[in-house]
Each structure stands twice: as structure tokens, then as C-alpha cells.
PDB file of N, CA and C in Angstrom:
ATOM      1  N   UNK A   1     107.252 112.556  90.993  1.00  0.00           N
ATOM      2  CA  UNK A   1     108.331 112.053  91.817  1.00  0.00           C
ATOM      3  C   UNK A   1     109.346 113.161  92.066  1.00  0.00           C
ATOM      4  N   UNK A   2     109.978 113.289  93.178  1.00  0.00           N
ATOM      5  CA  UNK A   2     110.937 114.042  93.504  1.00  0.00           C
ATOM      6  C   UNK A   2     112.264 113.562  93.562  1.00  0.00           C
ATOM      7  N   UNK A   3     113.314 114.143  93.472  1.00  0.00           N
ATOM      8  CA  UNK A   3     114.976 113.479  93.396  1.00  0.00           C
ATOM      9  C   UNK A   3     115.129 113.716  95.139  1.00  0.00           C
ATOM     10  N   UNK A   4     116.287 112.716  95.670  1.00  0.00           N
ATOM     11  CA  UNK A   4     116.326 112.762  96.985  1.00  0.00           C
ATOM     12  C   UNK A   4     117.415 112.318  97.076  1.00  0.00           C
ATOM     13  N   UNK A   5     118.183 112.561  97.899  1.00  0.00           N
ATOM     14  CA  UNK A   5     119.665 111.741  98.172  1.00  0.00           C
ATOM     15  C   UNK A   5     119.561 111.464  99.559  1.00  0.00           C
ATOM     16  N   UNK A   6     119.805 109.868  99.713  1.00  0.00           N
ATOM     17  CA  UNK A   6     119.946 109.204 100.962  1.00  0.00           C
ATOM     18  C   UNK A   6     121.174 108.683 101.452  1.00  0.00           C
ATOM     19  N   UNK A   7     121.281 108.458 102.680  1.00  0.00           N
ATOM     20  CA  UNK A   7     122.373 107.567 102.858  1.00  0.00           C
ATOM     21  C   UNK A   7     122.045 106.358 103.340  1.00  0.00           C
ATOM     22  N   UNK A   8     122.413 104.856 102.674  1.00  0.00           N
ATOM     23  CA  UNK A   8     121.595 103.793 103.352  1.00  0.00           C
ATOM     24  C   UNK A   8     122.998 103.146 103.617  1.00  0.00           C
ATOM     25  N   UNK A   9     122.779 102.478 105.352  1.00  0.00           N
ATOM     26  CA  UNK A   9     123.580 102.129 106.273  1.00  0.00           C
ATOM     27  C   UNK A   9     123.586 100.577 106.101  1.00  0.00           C
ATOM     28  N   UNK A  10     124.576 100.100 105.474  1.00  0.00           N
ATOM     29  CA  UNK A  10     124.831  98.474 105.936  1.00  0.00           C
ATOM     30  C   UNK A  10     125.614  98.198 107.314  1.00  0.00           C
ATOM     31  N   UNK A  11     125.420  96.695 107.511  1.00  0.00           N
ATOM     32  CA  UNK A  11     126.620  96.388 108.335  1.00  0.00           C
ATOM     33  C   UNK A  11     127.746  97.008 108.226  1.00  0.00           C
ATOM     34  N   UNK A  12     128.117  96.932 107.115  1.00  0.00           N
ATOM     35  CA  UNK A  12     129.840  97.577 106.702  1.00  0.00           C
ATOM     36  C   UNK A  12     130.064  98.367 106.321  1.00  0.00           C
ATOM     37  N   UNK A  13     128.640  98.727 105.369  1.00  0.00           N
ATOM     38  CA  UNK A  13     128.736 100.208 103.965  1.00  0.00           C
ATOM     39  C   UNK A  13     127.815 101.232 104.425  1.00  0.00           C
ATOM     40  N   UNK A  14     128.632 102.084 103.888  1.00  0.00           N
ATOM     41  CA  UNK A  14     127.403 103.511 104.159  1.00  0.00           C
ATOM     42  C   UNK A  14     127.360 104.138 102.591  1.00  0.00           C
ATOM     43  N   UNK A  15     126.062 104.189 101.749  1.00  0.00           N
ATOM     44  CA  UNK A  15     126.365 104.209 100.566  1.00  0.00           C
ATOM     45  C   UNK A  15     125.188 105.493 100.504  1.00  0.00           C
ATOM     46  N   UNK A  16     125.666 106.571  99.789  1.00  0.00           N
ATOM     47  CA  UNK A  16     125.116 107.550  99.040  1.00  0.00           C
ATOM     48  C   UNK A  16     123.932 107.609  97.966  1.00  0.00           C
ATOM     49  N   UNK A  17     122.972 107.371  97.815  1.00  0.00           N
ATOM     50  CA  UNK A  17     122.453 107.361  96.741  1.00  0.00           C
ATOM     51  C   UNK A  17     121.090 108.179  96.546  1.00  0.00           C
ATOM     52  N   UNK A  18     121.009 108.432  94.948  1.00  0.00           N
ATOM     53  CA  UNK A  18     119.315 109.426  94.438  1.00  0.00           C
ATOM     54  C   UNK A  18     118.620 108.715  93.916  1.00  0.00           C
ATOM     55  N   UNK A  19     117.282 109.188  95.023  1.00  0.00           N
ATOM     56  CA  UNK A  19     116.118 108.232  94.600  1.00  0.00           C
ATOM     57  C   UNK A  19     115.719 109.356  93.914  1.00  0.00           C
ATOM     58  N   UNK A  20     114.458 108.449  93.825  1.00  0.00           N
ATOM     59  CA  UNK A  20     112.869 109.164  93.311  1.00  0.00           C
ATOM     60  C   UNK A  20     111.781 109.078  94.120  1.00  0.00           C
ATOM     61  N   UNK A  21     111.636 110.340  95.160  1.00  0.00           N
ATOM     62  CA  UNK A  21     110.578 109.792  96.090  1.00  0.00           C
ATOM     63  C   UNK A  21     109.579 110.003  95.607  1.00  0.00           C
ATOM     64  N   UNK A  22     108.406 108.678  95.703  1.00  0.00           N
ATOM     65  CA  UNK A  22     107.445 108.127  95.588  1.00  0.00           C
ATOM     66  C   UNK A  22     106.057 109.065  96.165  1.00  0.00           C
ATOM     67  N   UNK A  23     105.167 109.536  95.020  1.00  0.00           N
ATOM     68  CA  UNK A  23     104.119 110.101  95.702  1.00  0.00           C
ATOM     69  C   UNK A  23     102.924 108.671  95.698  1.00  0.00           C
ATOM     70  N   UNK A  24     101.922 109.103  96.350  1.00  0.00           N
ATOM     71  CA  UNK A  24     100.831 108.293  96.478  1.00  0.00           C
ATOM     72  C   UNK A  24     100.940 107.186  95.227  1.00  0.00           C
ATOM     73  N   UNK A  25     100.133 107.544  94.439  1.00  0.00           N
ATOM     74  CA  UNK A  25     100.103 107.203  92.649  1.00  0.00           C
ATOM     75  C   UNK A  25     101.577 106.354  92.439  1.00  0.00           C
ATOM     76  N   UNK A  26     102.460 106.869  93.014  1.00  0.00           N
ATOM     77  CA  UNK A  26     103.857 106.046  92.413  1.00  0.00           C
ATOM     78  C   UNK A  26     104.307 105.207  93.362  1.00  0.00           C
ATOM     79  N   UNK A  27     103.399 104.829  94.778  1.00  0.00           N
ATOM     80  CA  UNK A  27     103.804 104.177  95.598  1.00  0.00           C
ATOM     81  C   UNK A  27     103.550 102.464  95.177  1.00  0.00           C
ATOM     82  N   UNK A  28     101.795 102.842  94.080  1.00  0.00           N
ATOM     83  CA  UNK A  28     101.167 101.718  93.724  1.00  0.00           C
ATOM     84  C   UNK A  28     101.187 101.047  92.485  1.00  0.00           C
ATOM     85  N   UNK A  29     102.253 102.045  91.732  1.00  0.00           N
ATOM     86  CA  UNK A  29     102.919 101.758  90.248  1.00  0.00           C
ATOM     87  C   UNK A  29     104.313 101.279  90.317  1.00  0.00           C
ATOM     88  N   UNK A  30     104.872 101.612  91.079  1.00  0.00           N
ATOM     89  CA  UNK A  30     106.531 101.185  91.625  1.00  0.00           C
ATOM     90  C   UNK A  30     107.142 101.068  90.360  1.00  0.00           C
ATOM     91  N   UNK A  31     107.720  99.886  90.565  1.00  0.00           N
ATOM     92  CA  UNK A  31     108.556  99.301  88.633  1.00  0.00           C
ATOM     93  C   UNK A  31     107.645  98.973  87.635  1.00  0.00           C
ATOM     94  N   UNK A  32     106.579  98.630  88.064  1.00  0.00           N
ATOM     95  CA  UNK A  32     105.760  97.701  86.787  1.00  0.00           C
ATOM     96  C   UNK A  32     105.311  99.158  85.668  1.00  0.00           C
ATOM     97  N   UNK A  33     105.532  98.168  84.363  1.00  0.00           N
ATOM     98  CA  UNK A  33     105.389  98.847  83.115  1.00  0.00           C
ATOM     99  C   UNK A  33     106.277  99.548  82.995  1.00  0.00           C
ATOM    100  N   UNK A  34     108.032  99.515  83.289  1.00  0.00           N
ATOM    101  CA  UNK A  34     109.147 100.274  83.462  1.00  0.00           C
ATOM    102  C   UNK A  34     109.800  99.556  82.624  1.00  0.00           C
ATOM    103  N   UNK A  35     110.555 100.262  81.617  1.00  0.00           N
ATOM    104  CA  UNK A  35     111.644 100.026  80.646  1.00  0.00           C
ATOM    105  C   UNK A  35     113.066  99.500  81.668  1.00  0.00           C
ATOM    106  N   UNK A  36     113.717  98.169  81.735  1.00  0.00           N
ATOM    107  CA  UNK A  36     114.472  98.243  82.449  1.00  0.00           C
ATOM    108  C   UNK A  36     115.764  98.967  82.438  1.00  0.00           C
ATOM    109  N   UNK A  37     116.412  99.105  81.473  1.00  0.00           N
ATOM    110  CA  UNK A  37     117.102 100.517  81.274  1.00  0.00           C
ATOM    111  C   UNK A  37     117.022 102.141  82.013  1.00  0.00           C
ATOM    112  N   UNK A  38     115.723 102.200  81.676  1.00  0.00           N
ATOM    113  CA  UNK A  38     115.006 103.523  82.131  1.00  0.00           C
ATOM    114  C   UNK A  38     114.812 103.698  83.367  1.00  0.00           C
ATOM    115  N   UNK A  39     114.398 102.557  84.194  1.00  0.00           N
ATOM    116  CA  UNK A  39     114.095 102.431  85.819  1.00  0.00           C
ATOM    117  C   UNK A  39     115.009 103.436  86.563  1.00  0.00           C
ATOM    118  N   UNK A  40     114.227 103.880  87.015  1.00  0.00           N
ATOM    119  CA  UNK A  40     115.303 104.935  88.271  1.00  0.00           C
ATOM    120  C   UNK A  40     115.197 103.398  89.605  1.00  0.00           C
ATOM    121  N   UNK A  41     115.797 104.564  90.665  1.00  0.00           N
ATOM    122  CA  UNK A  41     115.752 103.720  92.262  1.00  0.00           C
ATOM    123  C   UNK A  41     114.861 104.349  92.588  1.00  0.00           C
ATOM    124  N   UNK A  42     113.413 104.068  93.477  1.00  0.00           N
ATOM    125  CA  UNK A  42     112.367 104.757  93.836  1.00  0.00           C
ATOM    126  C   UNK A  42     112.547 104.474  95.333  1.00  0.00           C
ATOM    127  N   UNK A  43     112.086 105.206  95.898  1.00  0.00           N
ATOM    128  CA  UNK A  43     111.631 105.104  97.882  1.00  0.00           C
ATOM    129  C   UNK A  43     110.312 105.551  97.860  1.00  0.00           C
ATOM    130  N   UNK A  44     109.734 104.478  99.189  1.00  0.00           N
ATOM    131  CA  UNK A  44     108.681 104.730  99.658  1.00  0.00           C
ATOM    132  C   UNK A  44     109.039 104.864 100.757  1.00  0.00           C
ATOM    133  N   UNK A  45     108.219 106.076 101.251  1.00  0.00           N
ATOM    134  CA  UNK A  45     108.324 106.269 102.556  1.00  0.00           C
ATOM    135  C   UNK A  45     106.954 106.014 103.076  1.00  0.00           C
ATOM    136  N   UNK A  46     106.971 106.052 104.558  1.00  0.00           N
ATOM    137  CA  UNK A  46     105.442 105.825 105.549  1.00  0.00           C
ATOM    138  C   UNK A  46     105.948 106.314 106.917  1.00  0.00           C
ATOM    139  N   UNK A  47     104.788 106.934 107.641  1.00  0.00           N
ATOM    140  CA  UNK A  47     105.097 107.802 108.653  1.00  0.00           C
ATOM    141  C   UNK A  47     105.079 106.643 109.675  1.00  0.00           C
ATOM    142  N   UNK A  48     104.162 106.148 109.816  1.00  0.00           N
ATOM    143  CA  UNK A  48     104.661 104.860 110.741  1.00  0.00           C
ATOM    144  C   UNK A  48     104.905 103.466 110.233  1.00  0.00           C
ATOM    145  N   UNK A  49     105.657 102.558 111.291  1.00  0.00           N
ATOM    146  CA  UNK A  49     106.126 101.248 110.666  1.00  0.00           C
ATOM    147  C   UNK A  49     104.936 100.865 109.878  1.00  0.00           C
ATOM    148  N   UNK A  50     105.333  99.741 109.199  1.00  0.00           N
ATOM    149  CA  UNK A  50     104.762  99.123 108.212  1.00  0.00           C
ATOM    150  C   UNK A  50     105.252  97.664 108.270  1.00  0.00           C
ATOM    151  N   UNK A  51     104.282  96.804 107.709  1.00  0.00           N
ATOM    152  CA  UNK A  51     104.954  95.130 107.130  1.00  0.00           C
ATOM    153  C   UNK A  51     104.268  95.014 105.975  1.00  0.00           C
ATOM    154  N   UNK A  52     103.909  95.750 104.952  1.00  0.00           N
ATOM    155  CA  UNK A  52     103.737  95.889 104.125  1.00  0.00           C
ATOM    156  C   UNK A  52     103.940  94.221 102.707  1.00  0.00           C
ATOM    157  N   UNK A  53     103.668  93.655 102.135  1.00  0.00           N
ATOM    158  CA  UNK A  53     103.988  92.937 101.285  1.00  0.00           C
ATOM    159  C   UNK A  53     104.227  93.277  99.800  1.00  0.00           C
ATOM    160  N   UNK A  54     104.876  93.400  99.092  1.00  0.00           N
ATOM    161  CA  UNK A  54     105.208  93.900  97.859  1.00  0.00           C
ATOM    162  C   UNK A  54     104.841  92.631  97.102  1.00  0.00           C
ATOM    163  N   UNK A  55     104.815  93.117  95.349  1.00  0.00           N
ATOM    164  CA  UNK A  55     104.665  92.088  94.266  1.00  0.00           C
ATOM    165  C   UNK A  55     105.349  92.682  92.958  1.00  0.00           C
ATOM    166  N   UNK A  56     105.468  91.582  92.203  1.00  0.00           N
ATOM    167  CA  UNK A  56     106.353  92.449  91.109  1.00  0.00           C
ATOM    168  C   UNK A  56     105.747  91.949  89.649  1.00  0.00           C
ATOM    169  N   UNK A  57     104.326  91.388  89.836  1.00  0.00           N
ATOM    170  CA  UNK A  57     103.061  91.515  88.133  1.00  0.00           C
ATOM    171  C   UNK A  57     103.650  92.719  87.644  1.00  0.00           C
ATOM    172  N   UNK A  58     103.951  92.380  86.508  1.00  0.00           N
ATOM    173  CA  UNK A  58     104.176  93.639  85.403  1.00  0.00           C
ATOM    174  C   UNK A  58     105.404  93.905  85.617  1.00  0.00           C
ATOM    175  N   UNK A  59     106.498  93.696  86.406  1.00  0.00           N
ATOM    176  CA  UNK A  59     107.969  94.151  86.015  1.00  0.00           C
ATOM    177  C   UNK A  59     108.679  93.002  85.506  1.00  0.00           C
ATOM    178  N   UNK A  60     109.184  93.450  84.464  1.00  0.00           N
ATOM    179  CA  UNK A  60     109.517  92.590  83.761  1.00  0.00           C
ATOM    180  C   UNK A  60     110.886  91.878  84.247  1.00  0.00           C
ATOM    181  N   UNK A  61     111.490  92.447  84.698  1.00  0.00           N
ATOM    182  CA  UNK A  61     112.948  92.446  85.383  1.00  0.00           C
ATOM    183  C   UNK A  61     113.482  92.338  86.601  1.00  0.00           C
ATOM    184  N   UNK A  62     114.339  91.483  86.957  1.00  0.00           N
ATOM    185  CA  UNK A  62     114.778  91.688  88.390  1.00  0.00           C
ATOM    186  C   UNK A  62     115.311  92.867  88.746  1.00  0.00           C
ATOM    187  N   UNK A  63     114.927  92.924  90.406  1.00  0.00           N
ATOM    188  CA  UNK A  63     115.561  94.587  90.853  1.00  0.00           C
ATOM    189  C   UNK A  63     115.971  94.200  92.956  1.00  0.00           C
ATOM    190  N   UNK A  64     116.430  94.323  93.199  1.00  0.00           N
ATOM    191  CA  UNK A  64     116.478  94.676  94.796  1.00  0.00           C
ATOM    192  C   UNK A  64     115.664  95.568  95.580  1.00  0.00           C
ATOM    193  N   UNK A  65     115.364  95.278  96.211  1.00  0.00           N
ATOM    194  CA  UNK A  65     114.305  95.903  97.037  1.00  0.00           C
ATOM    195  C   UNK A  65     114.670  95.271  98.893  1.00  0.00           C
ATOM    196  N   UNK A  66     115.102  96.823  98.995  1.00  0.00           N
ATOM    197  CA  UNK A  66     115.616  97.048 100.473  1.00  0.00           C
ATOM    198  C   UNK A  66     114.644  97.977 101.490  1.00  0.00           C
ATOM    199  N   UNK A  67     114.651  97.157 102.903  1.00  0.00           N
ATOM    200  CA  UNK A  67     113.829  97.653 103.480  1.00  0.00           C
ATOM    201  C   UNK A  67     114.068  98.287 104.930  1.00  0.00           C
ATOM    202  N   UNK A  68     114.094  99.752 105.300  1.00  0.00           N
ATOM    203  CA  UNK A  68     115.214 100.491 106.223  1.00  0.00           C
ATOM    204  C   UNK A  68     114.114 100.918 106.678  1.00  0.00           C
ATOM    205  N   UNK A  69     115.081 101.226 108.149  1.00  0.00           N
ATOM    206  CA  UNK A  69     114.328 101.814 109.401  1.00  0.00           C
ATOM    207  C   UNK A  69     114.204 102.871 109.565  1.00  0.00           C
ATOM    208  N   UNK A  70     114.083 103.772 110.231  1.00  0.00           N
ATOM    209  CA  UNK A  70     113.384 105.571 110.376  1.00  0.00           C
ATOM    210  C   UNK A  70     114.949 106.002 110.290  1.00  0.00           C
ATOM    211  N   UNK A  71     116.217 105.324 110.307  1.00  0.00           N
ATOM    212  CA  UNK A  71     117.791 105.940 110.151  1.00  0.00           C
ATOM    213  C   UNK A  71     118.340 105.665 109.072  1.00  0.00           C
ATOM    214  N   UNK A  72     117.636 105.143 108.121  1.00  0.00           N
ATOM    215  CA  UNK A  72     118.135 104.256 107.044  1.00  0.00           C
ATOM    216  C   UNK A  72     119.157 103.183 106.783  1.00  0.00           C
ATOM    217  N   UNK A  73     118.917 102.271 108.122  1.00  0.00           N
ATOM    218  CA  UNK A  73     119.714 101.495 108.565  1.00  0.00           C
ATOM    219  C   UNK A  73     119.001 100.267 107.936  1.00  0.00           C
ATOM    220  N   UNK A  74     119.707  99.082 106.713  1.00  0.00           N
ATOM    221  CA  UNK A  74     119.185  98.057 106.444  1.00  0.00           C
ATOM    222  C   UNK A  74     118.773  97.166 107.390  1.00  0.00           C
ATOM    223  N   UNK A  75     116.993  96.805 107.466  1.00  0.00           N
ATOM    224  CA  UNK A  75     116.623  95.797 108.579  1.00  0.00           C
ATOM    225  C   UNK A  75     116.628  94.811 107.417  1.00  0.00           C
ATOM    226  N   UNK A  76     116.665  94.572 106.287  1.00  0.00           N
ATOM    227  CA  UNK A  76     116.383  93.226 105.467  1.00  0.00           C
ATOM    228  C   UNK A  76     116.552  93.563 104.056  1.00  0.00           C
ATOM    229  N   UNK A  77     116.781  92.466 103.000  1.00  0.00           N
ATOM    230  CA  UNK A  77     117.019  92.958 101.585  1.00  0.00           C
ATOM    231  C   UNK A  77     116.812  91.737 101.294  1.00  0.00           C
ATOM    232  N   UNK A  78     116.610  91.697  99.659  1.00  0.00           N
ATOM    233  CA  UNK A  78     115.804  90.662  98.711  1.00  0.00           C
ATOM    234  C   UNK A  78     116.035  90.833  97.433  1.00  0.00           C
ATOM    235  N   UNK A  79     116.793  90.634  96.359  1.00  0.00           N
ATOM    236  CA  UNK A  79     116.606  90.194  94.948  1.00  0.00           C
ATOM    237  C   UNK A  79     115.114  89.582  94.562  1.00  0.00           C
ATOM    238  N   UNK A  80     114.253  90.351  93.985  1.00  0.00           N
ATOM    239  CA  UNK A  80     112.904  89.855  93.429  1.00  0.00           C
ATOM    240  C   UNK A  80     112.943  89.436  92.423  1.00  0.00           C
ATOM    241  N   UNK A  81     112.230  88.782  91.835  1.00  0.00           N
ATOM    242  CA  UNK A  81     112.064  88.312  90.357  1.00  0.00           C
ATOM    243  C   UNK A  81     110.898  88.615  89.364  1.00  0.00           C
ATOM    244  N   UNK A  82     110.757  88.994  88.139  1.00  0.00           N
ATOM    245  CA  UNK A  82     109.340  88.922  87.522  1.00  0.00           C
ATOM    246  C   UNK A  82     108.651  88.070  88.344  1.00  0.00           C
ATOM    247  N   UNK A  83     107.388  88.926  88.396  1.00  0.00           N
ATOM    248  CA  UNK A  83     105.722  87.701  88.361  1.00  0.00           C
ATOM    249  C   UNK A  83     105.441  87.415  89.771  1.00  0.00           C
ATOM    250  N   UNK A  84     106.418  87.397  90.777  1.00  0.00           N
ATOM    251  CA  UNK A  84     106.394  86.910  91.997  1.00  0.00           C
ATOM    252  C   UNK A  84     105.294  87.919  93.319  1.00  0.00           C
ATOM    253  N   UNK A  85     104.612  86.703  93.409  1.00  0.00           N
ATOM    254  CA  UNK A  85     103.134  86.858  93.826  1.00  0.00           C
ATOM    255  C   UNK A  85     103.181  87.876  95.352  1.00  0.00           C
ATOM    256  N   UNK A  86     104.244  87.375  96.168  1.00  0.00           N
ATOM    257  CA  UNK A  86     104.101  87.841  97.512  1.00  0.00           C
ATOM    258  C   UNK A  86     105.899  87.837  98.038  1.00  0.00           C
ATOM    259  N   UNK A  87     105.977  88.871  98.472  1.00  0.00           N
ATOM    260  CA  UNK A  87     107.592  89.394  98.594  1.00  0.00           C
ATOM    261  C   UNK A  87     107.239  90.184 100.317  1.00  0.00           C
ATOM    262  N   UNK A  88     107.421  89.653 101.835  1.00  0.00           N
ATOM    263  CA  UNK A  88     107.290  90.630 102.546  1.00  0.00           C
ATOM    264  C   UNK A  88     108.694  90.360 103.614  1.00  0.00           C
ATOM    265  N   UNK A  89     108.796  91.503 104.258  1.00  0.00           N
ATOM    266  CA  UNK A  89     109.748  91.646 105.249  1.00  0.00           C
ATOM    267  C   UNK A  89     109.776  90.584 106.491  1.00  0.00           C
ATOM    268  N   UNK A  90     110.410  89.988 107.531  1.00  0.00           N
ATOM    269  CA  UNK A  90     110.090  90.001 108.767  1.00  0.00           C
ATOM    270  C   UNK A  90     110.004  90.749 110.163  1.00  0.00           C
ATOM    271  N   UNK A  91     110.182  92.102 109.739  1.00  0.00           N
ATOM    272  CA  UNK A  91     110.321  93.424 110.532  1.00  0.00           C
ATOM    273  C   UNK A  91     109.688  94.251 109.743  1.00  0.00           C
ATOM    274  N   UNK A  92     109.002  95.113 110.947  1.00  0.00           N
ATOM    275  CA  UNK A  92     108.387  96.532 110.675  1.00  0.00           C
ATOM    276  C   UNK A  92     109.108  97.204 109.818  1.00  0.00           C
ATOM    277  N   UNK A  93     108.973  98.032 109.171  1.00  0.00           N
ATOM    278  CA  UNK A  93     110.128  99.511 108.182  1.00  0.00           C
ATOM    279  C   UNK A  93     109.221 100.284 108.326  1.00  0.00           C
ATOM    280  N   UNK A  94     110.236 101.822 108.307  1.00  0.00           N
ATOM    281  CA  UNK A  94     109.868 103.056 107.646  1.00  0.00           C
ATOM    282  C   UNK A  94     109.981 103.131 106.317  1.00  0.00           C
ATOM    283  N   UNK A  95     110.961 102.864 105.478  1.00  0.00           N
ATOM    284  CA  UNK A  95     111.106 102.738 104.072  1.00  0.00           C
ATOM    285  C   UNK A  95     111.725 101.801 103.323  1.00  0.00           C
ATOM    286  N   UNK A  96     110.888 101.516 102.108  1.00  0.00           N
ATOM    287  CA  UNK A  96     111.447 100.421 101.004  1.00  0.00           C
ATOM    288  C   UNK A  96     112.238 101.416  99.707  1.00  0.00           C
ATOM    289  N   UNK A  97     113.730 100.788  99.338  1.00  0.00           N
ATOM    290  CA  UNK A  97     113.989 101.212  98.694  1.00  0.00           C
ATOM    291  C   UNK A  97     114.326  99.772  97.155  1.00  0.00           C
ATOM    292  N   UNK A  98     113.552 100.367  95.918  1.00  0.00           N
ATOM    293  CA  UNK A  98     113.349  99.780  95.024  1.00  0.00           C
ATOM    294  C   UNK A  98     114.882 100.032  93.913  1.00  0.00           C
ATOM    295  N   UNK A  99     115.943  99.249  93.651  1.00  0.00           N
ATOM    296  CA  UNK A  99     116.709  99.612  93.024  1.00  0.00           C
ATOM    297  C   UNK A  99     116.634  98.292  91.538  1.00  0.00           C
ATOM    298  N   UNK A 100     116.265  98.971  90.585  1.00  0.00           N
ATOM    299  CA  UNK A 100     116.331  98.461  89.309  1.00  0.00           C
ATOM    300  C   UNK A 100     117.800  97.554  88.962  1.00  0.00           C
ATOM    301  N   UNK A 101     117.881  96.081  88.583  1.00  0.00           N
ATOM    302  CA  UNK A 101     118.874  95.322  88.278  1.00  0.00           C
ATOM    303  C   UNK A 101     119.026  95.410  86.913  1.00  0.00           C
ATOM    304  N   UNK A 102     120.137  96.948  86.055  1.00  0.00           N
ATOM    305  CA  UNK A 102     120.308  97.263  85.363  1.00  0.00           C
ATOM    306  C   UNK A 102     121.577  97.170  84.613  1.00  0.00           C
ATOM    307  N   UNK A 103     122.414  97.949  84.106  1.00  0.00           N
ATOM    308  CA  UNK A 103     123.688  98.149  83.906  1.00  0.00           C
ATOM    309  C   UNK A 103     123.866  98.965  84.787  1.00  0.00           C
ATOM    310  N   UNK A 104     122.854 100.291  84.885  1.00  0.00           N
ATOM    311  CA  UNK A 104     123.448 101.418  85.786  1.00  0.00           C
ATOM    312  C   UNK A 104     123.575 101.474  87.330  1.00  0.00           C
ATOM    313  N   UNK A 105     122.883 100.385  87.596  1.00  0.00           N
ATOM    314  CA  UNK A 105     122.839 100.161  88.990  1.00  0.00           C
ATOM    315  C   UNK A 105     123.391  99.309  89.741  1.00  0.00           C
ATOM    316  N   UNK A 106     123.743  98.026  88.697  1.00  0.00           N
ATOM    317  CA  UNK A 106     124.252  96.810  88.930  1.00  0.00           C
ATOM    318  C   UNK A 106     125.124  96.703  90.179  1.00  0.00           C
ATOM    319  N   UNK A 107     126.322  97.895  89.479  1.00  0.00           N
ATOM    320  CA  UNK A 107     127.618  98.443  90.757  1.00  0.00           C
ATOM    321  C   UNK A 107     127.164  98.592  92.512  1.00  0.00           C
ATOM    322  N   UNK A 108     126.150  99.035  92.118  1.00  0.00           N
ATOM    323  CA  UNK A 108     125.472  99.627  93.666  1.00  0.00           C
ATOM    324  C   UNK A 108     124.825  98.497  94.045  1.00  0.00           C
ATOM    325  N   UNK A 109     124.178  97.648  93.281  1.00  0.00           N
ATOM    326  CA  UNK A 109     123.192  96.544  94.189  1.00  0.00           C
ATOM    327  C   UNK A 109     125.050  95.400  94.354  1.00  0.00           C
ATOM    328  N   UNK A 110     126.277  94.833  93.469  1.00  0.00           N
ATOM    329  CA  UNK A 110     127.132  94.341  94.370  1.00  0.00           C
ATOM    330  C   UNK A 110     127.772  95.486  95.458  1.00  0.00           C
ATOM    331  N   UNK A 111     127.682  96.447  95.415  1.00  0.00           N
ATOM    332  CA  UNK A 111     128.479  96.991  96.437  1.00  0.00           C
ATOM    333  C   UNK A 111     126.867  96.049  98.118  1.00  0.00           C
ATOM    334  N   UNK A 112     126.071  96.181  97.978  1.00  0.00           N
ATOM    335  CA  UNK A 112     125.223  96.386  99.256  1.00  0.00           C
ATOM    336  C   UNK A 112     125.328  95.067  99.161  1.00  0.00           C
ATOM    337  N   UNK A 113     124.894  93.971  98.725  1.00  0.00           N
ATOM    338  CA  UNK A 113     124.952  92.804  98.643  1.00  0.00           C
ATOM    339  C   UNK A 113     125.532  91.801  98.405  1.00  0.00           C
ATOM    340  N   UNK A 114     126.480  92.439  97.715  1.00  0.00           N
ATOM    341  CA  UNK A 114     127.676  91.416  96.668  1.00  0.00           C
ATOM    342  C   UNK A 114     127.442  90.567  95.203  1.00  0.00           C
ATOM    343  N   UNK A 115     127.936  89.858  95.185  1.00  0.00           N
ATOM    344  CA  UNK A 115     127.151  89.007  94.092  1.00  0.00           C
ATOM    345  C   UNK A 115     125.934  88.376  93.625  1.00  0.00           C
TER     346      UNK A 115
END
């Protein structure tokens, strides 16, 4: 994985943050088998759109998972839960960004979402 700093665009917020971009291998491991403490924020990227469906077998923990366009402009966002079978967008994306519901992150998932 590589460190990356993005800027992801809300309605209101424009927020700074370092991922971990996602190679192949870590696109299909994401959170699962992740210490929730330990979890970084991961991005996947894809060269063209996607509707991709995500799942979260094996993470033990809730996390947010945001899904942005080729500007990193939020088209949609979701609080996931353990175990949950089928998680997908209603719009195409360029990238999903995976943020762990931690202590360290907590701040950043109310700043984008709120409570």
C-alpha cells in the first residue's frame, strides 16, 4: 500500500485526508481480518466508472465507506456494519474510500456525515 493525501469534496466540506492506496491484493482484502484500532483509511481506485458492490464478512467493525467521482466529489456514503452481505452505490464511481469507525477516525467520519 502506498500513503496518499486526498481532498474529498462534500456539499459543504472540503476535507484533507491520508489514505492507503490500495494495490490489486488490497483491493480484495480491504478491512477484513483488520484490528479495529489498527485500520488505516484505504482507497480504491479504477480507471473507469464502476458500480461495484462491496461486503464486509470478516470485518469485525463498523467503518464508512464513501464513494467519489474522478474529482473526489462525494456521489454517495454509507455506515456499514459487520457481516453485511451486499453494500452497493446507485451511481457509477471512480473511487471508494474505506474509513475505519475508530477512535482515530471517529472526528473525520462526524465531520463528513455528522452523527
Amino acid at each position: 500500500m502506498v500513503l496518499e493525501k486526498i481532498s474529498v469534496k462534500n456539499k459543504k466540506r472540503k476535507l484533507n485526508l491520508i489514505v492507503n492506496k490500495c494495490t490489486f491484493f488490497g483491493k480484495i482484502r480491504g478491512l477484513m481480518f483488520r484490528r479495529r484500532e489498527n485500520a488505516k483509511i484505504l482507497l480504491f481506485e479504477f480507471k473507469k466508472p464502476k458500480r461495484y458492490a462491496i461486503h464486509s464478512f470478516f470485518v469485525f467493525f463498523p467503518f464508512l465507506v464513501i464513494w467519489l467521482d474522478d474529482r473526489n466529489n462525494v456521489l454517495e456514503w454509507t455506515l456499514v456494519y459487520p457481516w453485511k452481505f451486499r453494500v452497493s452505490p446507485r451511481k457509477k464511481f471512480y473511487k471508494i474510500v474505506e474509513i475505519p469507525k475508530n477512535k482515530k477516525f471517529l472526528p473525520i467520519i462526524k465531520l463528513l456525515v455528522g452523527d
